[in-house]
C-alpha atoms as a PDB file:
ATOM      1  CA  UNK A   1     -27.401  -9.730  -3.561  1.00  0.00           C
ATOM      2  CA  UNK A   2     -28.871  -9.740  -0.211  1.00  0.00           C
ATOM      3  CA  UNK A   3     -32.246  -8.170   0.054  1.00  0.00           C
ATOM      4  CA  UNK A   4     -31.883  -4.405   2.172  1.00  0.00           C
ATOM      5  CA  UNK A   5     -34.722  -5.947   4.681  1.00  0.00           C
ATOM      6  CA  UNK A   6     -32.861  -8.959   5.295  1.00  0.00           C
ATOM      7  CA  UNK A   7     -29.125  -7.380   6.635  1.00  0.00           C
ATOM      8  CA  UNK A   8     -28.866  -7.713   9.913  1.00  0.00           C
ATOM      9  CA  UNK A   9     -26.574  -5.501  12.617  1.00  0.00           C
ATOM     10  CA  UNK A  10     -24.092  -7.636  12.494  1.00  0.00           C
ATOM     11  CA  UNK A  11     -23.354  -7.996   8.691  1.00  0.00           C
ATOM     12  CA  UNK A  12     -23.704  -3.836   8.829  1.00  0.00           C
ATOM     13  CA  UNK A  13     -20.790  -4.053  10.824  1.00  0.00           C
ATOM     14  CA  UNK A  14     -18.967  -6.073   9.202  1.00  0.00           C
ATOM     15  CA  UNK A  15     -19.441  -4.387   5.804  1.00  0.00           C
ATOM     16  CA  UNK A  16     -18.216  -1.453   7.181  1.00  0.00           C
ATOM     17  CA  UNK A  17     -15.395  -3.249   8.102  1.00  0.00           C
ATOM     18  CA  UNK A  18     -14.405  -4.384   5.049  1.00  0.00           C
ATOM     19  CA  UNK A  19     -15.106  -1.214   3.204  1.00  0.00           C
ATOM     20  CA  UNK A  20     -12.016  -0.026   4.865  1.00  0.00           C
ATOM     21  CA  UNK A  21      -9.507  -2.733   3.866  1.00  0.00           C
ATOM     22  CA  UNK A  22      -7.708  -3.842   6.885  1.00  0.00           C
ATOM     23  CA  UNK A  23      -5.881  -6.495   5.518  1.00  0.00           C
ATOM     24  CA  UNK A  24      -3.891  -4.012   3.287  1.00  0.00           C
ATOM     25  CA  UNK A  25      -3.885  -0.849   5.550  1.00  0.00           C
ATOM     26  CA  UNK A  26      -1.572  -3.416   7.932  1.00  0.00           C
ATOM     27  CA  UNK A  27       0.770  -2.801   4.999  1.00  0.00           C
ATOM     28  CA  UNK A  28       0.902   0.742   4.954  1.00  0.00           C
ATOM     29  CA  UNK A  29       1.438   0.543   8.792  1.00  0.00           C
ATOM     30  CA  UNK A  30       4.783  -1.360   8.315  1.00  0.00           C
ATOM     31  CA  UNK A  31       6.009   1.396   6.978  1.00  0.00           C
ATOM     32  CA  UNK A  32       4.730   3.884   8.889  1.00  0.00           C
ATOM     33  CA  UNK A  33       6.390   2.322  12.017  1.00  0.00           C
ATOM     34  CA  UNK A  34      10.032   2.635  10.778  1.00  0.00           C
ATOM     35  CA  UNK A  35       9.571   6.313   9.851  1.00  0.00           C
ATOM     36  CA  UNK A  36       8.509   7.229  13.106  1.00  0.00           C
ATOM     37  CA  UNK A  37      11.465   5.392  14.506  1.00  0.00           C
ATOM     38  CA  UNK A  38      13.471   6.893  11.973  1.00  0.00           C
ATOM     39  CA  UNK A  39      12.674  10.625  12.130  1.00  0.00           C
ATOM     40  CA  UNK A  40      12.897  10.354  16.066  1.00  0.00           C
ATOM     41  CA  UNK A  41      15.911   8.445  16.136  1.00  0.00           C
ATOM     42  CA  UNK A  42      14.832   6.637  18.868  1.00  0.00           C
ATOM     43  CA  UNK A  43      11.356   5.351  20.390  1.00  0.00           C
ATOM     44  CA  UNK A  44       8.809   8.115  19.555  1.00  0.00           C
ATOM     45  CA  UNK A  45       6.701   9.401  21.970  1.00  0.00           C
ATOM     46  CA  UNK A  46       3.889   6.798  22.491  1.00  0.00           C
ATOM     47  CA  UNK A  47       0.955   9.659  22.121  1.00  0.00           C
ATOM     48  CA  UNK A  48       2.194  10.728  18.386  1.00  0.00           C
ATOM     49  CA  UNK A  49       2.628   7.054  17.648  1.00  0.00           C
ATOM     50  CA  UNK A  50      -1.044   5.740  18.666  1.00  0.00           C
ATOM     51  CA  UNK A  51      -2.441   8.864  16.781  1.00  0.00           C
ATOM     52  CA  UNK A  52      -0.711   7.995  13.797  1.00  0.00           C
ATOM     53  CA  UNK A  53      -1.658   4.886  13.745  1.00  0.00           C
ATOM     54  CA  UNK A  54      -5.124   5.387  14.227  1.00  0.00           C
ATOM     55  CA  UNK A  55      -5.038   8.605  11.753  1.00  0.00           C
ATOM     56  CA  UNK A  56      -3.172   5.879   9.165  1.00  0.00           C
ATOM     57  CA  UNK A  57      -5.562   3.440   9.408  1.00  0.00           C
ATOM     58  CA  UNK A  58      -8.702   5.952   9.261  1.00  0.00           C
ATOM     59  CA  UNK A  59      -7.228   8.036   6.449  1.00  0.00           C
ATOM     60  CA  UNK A  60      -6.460   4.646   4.359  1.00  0.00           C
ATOM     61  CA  UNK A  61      -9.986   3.203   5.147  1.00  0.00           C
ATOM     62  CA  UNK A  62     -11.886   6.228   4.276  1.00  0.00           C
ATOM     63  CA  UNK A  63      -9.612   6.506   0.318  1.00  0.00           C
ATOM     64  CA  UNK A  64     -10.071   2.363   0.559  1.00  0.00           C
ATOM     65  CA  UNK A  65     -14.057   3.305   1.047  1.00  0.00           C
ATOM     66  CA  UNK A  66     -14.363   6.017  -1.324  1.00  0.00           C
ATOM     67  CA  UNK A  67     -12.445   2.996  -4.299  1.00  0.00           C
ATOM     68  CA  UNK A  68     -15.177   1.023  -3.446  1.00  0.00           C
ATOM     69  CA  UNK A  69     -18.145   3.403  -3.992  1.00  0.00           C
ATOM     70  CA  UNK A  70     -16.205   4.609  -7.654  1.00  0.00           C
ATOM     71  CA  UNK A  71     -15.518   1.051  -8.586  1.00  0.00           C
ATOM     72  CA  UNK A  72     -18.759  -0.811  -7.253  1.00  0.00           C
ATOM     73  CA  UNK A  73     -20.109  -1.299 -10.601  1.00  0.00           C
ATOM     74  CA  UNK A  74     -16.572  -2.964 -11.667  1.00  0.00           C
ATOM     75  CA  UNK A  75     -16.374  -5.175  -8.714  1.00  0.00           C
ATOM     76  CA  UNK A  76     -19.235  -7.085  -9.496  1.00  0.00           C
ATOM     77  CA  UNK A  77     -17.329  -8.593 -12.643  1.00  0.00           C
ATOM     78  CA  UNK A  78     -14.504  -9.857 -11.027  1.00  0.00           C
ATOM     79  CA  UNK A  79     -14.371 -13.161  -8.728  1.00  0.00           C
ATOM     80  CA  UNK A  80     -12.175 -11.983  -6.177  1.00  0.00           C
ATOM     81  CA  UNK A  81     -14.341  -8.707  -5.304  1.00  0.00           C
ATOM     82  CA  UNK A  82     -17.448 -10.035  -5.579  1.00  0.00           C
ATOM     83  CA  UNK A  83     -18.075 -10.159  -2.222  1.00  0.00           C
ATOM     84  CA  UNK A  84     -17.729  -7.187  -1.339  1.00  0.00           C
ATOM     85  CA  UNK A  85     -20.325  -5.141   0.841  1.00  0.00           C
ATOM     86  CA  UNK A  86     -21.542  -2.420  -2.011  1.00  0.00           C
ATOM     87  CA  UNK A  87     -21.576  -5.607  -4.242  1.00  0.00           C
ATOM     88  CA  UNK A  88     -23.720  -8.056  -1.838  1.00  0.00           C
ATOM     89  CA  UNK A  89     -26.351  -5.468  -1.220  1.00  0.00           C
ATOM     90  CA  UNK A  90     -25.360  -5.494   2.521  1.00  0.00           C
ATOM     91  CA  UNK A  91     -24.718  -1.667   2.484  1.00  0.00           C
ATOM     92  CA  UNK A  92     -25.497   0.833   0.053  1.00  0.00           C
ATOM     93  CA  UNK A  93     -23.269   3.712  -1.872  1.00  0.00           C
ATOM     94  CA  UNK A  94     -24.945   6.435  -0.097  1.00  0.00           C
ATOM     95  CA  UNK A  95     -23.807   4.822   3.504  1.00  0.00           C
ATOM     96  CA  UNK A  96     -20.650   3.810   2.017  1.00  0.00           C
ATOM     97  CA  UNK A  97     -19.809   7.631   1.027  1.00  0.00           C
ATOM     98  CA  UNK A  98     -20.718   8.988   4.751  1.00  0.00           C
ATOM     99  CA  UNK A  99     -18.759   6.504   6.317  1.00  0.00           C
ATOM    100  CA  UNK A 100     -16.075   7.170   4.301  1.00  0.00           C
ATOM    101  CA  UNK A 101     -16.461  10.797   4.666  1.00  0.00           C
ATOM    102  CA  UNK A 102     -16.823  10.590   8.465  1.00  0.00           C
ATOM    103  CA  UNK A 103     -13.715   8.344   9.141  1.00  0.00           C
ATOM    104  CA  UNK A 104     -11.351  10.747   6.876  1.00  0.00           C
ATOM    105  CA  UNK A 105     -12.714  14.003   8.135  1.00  0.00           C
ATOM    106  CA  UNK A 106     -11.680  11.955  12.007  1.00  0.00           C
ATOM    107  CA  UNK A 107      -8.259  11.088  10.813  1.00  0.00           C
ATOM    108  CA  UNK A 108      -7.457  14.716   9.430  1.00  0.00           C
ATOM    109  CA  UNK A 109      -8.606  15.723  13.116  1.00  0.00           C
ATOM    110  CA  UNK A 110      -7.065  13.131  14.945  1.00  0.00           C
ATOM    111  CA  UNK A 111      -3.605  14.425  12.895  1.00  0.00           C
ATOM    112  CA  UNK A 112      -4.454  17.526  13.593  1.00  0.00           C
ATOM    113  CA  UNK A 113      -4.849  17.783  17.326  1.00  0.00           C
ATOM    114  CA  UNK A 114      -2.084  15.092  18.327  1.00  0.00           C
ATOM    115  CA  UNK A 115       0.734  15.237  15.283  1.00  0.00           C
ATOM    116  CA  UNK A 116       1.836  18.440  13.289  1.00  0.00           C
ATOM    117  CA  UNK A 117       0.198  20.290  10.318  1.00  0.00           C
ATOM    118  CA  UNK A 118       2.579  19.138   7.608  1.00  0.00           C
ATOM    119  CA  UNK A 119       1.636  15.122   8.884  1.00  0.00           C
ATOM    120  CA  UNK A 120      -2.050  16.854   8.475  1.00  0.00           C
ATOM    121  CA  UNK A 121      -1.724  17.922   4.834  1.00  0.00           C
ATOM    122  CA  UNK A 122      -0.146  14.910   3.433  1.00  0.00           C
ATOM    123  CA  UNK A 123      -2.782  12.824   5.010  1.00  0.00           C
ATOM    124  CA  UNK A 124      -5.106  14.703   3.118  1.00  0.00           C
ATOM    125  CA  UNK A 125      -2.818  14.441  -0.264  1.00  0.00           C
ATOM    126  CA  UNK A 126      -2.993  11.007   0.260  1.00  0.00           C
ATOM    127  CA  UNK A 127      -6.123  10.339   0.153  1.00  0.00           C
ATOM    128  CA  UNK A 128      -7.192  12.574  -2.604  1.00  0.00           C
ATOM    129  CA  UNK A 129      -4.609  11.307  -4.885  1.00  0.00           C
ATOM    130  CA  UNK A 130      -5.395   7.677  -3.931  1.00  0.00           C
ATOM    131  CA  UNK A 131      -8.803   8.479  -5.440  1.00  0.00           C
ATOM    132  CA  UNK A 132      -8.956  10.953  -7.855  1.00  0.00           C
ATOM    133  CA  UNK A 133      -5.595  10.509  -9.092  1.00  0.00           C
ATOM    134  CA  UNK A 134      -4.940   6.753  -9.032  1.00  0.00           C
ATOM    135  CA  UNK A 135      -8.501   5.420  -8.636  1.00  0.00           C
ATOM    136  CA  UNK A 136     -10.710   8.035 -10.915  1.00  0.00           C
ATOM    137  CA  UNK A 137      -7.503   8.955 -13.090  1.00  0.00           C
ATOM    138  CA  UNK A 138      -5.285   6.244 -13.488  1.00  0.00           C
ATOM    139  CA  UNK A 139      -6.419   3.028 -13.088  1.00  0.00           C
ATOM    140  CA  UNK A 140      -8.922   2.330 -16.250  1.00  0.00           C
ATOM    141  CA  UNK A 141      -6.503   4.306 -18.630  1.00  0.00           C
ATOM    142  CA  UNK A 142      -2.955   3.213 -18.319  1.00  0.00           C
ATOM    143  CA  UNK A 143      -1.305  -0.150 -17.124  1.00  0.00           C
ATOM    144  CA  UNK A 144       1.113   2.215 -15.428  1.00  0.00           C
ATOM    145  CA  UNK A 145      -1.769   3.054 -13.142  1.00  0.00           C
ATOM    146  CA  UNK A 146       0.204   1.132 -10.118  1.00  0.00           C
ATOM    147  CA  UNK A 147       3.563   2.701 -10.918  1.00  0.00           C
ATOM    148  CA  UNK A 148       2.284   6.213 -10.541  1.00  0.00           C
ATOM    149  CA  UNK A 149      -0.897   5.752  -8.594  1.00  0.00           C
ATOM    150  CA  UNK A 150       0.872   3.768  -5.765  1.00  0.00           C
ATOM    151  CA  UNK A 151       2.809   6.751  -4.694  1.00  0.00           C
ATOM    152  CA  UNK A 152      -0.424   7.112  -2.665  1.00  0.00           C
ATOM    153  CA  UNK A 153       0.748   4.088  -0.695  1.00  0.00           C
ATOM    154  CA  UNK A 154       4.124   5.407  -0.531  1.00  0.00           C
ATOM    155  CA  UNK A 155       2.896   8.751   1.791  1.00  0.00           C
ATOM    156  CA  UNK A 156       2.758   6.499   5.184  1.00  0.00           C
ATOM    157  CA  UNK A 157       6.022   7.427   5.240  1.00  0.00           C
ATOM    158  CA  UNK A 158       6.454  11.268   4.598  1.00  0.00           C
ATOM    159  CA  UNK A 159       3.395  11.268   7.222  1.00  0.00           C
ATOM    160  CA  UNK A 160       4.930   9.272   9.786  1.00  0.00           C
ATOM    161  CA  UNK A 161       8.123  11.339   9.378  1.00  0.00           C
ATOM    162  CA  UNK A 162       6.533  14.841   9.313  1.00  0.00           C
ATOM    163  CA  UNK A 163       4.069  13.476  12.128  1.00  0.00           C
ATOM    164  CA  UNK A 164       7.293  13.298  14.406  1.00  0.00           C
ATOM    165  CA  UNK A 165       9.411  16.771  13.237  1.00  0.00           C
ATOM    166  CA  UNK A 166       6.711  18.756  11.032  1.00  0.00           C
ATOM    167  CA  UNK A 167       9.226  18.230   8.340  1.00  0.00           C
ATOM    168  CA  UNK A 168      11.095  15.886   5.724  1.00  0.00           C
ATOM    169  CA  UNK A 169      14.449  14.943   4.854  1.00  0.00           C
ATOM    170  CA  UNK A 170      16.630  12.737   2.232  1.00  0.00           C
ATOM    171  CA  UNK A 171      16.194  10.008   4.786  1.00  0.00           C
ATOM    172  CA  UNK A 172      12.398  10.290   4.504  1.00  0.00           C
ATOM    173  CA  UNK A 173      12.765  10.347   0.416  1.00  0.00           C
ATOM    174  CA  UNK A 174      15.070   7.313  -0.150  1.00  0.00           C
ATOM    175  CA  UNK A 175      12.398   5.454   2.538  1.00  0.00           C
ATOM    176  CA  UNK A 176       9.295   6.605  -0.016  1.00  0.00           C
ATOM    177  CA  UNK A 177      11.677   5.404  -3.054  1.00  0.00           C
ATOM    178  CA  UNK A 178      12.269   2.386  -1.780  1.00  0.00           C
ATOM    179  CA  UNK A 179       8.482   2.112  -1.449  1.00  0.00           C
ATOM    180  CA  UNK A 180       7.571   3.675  -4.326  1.00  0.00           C
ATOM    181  CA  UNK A 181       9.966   0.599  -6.527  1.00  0.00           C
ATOM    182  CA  UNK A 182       8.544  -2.207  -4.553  1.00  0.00           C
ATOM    183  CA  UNK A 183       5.122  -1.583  -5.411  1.00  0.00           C
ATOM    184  CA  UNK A 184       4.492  -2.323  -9.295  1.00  0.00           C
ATOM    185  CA  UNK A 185       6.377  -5.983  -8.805  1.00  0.00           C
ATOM    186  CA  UNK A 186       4.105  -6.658  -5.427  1.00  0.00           C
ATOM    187  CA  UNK A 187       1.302  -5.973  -7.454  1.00  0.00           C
ATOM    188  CA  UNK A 188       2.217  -6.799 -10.612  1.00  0.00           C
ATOM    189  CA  UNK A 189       2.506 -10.755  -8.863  1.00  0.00           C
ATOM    190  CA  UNK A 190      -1.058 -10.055  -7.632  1.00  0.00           C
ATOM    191  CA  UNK A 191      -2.095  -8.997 -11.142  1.00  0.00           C
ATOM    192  CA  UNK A 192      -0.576 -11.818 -12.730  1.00  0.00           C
ATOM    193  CA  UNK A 193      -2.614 -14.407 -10.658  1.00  0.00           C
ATOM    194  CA  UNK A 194      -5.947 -12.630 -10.789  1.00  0.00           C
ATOM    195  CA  UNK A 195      -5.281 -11.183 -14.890  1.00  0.00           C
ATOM    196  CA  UNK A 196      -8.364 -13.068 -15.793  1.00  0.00           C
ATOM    197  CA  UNK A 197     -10.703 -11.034 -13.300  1.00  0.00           C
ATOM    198  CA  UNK A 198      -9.037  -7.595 -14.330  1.00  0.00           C
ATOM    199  CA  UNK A 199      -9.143  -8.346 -17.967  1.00  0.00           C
ATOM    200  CA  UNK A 200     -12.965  -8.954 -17.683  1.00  0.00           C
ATOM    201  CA  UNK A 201     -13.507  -5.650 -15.394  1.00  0.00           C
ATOM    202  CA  UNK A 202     -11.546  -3.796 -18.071  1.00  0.00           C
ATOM    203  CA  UNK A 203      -8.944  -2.668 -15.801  1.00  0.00           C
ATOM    204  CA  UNK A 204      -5.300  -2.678 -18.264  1.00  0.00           C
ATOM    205  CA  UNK A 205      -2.667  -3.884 -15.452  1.00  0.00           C
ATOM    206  CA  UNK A 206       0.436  -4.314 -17.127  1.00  0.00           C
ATOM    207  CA  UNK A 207       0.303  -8.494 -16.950  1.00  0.00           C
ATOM    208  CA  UNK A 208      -3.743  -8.134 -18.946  1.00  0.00           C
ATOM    209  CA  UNK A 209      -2.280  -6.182 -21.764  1.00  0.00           C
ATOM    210  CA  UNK A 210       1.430  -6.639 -22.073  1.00  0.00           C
ATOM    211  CA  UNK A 211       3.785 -10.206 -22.897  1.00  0.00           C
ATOM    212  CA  UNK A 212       4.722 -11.963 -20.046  1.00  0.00           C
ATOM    213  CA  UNK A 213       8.431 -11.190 -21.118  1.00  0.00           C
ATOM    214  CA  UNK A 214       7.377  -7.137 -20.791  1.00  0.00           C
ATOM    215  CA  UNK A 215       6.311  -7.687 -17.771  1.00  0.00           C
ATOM    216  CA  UNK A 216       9.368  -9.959 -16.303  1.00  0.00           C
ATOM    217  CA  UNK A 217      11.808  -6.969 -17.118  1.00  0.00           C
ATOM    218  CA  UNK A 218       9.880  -3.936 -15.553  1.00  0.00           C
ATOM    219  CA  UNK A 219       9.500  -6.226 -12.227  1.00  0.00           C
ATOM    220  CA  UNK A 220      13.017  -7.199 -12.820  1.00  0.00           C
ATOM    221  CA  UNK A 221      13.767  -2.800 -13.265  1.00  0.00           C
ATOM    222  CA  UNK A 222      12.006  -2.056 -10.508  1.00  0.00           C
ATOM    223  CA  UNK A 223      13.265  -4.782  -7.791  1.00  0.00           C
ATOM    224  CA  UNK A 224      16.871  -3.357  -8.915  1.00  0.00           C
ATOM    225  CA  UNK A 225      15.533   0.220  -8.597  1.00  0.00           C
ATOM    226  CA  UNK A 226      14.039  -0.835  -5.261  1.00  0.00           C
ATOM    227  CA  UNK A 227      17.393  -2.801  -3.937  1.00  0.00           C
ATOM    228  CA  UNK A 228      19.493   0.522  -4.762  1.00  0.00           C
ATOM    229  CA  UNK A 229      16.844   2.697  -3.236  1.00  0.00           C
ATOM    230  CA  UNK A 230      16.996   0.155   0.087  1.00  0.00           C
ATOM    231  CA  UNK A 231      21.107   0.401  -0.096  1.00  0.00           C
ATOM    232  CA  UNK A 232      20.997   4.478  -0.289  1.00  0.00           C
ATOM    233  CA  UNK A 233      18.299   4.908   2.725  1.00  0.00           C
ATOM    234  CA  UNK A 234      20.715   2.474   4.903  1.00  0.00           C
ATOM    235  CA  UNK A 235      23.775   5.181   3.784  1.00  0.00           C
ATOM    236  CA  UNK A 236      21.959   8.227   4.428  1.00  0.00           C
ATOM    237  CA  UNK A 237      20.372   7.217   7.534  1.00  0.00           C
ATOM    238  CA  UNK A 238      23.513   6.538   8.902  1.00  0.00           C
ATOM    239  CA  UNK A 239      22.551   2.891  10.350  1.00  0.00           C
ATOM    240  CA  UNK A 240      25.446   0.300  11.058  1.00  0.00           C
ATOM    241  CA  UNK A 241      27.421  -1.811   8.319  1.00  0.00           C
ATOM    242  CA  UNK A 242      25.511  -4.953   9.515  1.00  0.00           C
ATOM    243  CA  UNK A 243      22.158  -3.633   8.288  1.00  0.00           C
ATOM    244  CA  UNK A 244      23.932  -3.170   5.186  1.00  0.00           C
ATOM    245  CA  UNK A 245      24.913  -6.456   4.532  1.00  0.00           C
ATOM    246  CA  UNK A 246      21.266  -7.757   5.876  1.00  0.00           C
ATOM    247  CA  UNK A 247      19.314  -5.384   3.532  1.00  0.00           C
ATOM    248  CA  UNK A 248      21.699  -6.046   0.310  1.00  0.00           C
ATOM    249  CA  UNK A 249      20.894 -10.203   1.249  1.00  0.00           C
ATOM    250  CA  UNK A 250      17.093  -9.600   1.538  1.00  0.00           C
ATOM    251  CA  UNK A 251      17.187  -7.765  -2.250  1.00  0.00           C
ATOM    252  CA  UNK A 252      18.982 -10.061  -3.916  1.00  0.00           C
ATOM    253  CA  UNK A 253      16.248 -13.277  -2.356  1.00  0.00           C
ATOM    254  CA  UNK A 254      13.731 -10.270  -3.372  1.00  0.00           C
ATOM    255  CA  UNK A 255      15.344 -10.833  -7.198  1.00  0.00           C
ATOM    256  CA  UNK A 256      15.771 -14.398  -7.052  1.00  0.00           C
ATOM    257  CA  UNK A 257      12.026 -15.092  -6.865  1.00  0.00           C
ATOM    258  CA  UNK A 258      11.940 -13.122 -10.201  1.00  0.00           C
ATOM    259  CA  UNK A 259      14.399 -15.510 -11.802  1.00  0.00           C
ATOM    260  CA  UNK A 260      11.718 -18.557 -11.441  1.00  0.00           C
ATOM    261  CA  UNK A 261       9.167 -15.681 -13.155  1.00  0.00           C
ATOM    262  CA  UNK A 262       9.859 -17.320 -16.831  1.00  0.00           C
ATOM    263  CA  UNK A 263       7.895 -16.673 -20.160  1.00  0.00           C
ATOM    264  CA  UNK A 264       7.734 -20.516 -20.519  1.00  0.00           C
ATOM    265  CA  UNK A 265       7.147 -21.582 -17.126  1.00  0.00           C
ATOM    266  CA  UNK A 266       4.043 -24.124 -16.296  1.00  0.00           C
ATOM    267  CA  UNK A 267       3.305 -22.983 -12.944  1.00  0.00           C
ATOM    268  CA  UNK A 268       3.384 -18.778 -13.885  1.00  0.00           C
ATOM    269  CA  UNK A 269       0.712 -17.924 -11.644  1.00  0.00           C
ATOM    270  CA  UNK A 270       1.782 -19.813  -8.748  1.00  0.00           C
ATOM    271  CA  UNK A 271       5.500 -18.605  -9.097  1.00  0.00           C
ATOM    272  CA  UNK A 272       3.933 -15.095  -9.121  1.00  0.00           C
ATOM    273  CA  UNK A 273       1.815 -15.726  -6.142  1.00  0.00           C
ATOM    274  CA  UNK A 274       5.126 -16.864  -4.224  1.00  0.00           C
ATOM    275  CA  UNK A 275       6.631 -13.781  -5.341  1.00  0.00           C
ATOM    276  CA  UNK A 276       3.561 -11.550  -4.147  1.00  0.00           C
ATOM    277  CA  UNK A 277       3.439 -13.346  -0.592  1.00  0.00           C
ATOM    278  CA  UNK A 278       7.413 -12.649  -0.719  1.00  0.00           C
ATOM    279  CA  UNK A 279       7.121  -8.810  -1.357  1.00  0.00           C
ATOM    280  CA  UNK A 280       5.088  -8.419   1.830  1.00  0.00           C
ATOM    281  CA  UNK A 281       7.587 -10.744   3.815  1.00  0.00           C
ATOM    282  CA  UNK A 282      10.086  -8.217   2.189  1.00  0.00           C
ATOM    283  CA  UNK A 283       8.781  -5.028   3.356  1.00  0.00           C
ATOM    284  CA  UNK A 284       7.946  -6.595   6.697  1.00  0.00           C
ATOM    285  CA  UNK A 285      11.585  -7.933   7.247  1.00  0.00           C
ATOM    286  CA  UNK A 286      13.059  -4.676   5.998  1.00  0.00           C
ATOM    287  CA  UNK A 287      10.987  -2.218   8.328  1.00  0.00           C
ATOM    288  CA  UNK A 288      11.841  -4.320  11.270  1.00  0.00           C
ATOM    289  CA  UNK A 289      15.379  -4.347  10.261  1.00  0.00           C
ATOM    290  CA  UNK A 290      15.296  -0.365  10.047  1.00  0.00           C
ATOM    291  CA  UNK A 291      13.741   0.101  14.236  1.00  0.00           C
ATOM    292  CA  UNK A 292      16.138  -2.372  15.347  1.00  0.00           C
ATOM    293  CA  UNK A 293      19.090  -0.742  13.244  1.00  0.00           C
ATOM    294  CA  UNK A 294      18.301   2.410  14.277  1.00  0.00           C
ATOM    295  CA  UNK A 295      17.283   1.529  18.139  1.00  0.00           C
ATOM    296  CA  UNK A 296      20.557  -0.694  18.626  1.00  0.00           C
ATOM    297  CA  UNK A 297      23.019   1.783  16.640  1.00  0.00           C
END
């Protein structure tokens, strides 16, 4: 831990940096992009776009601040957090909570002033179910804590779609489904390469408590779930055949990487950290597929 006299400006800065996340927030934003494409059927107005970016990536940092504070005593136990700011000594919980506090109270605003009141409310939502629901709630009781809690990282899109017409629609729900499916096998491949660190922090993600076969068929159930969920938004959203055919392709290489996912293979962990960096090519591929679908007709 670094002594409290000894942090300088620039390692402030940088904690506060990295309280926020960044590195995952960039996920929430590519699906935040789509929606607004999406719900405007078109190119949204640039103003609404910037502030919901910015909002986005205030609202996650401040619930991505807040899990820090909550689980500050738990990161010090695990290897891949142990670095982080509330953990080094570089900043302390009661700086960590303004800052959080600060940058969500600026995102509500920022919503607020520039979006629509609906886009305001679920930002809110989000956040407080990100943290008391899934981080205070969820995630030391149940290795379902992912499927449930990650509907927090699922509300990018209702808020970029309400942010654009104050309002949802089945388009906006089969978007947050798809979402909603891909999550537990994204993280589930993250789980299953860092199961030693979460096992000693006490945290019961489905691949520290459950057989490897368990946890091979609910990624398997949810990749399907999430393929059908990809299929109906396409259908509803009324975006050309070819998108079709692209999205159906991208699932099934989505399920393939779960085939090499085998009880008895050698190299489990590195299979599942293929399939993890795969997810996020996924979603990426996927979002841009849906602006250009929808912006060439």
């Amino acid at each position: 831990m670094i002594p409290t006299s000894g942090v300088t400006l620039r390692q402030k800065i940088r904690g506060y940096i990295d309280l926020m996340k960044l590195r995952v927030i960039e996920l929430l934003l590519v699906s935040t992009l789509p929606a607004l494409v999406l719900a405007d059927k078109g190119i949204p107005p640039l103003g609404v776009t910037l502030a919901t970016i910015l909002g986005g990536t205030l609202a996650a940092g401040s619930a991505n601040a807040y899990n820090m504070v909550v689980e500050s005593d738990l990161d010090r136990l695990m290897i891949r957090t142990s670095k982080r700011p509330l953990v080094t000594g570089v900043l302390g919980n009661a700086q960590a909570l303004i800052f959080a506090t600060v940058i969500g109270v600026v995102s509500l605003v920022i919503f607020w002033i520039f979006t629509t009141p609906l886009a305001t409310l679920l930002t809110f939502i989000a956040i407080a179910f990100y943290i008391l629901v899934y981080t205070m709630g969820l995630k030391r009781r149940t290795a379902q804590n992912i499927v449930w809690g990650g509907a927090a990282g699922c509300m990018p899109v209702f808020i970029g779609w309400a942010a654009i017409t104050n309002s949802l629609s089945w388009s906006a729900v089969a978007f947050f489904l798809v979402i909603f499916f891909w999550t537990p096998p994204h993280f589930w491949a993250l789980a299953i390469k860092y199961k030693d660190d979460y096992a000693a922090a006490g945290f019961p993600m489905l691949p520290v408590v459950a057989t490897r076969t368990r946890v091979h068929r609910e990624m398997s159930l949810y990749t399907i779930a999430m393929i059908i969920s990809s299929i109906v938004l396409i259908q509803v959203a009324h975006l050309p055949l070819w998108s079709l055919i692209i999205t159906i392709a991208l699932g099934l290489v989505f399920a393939r990487q779960l085939i090499d996912l085998r009880e008895t293979s050698e190299s489990y962990a590195k299979v599942a950290g293929k399939i993890f960096q795969w997810s996020i090519s996924y979603l990426s591929l996927f979002s841009l597929l849906l602006v250009v679908a929808q912006l060439l007709g």
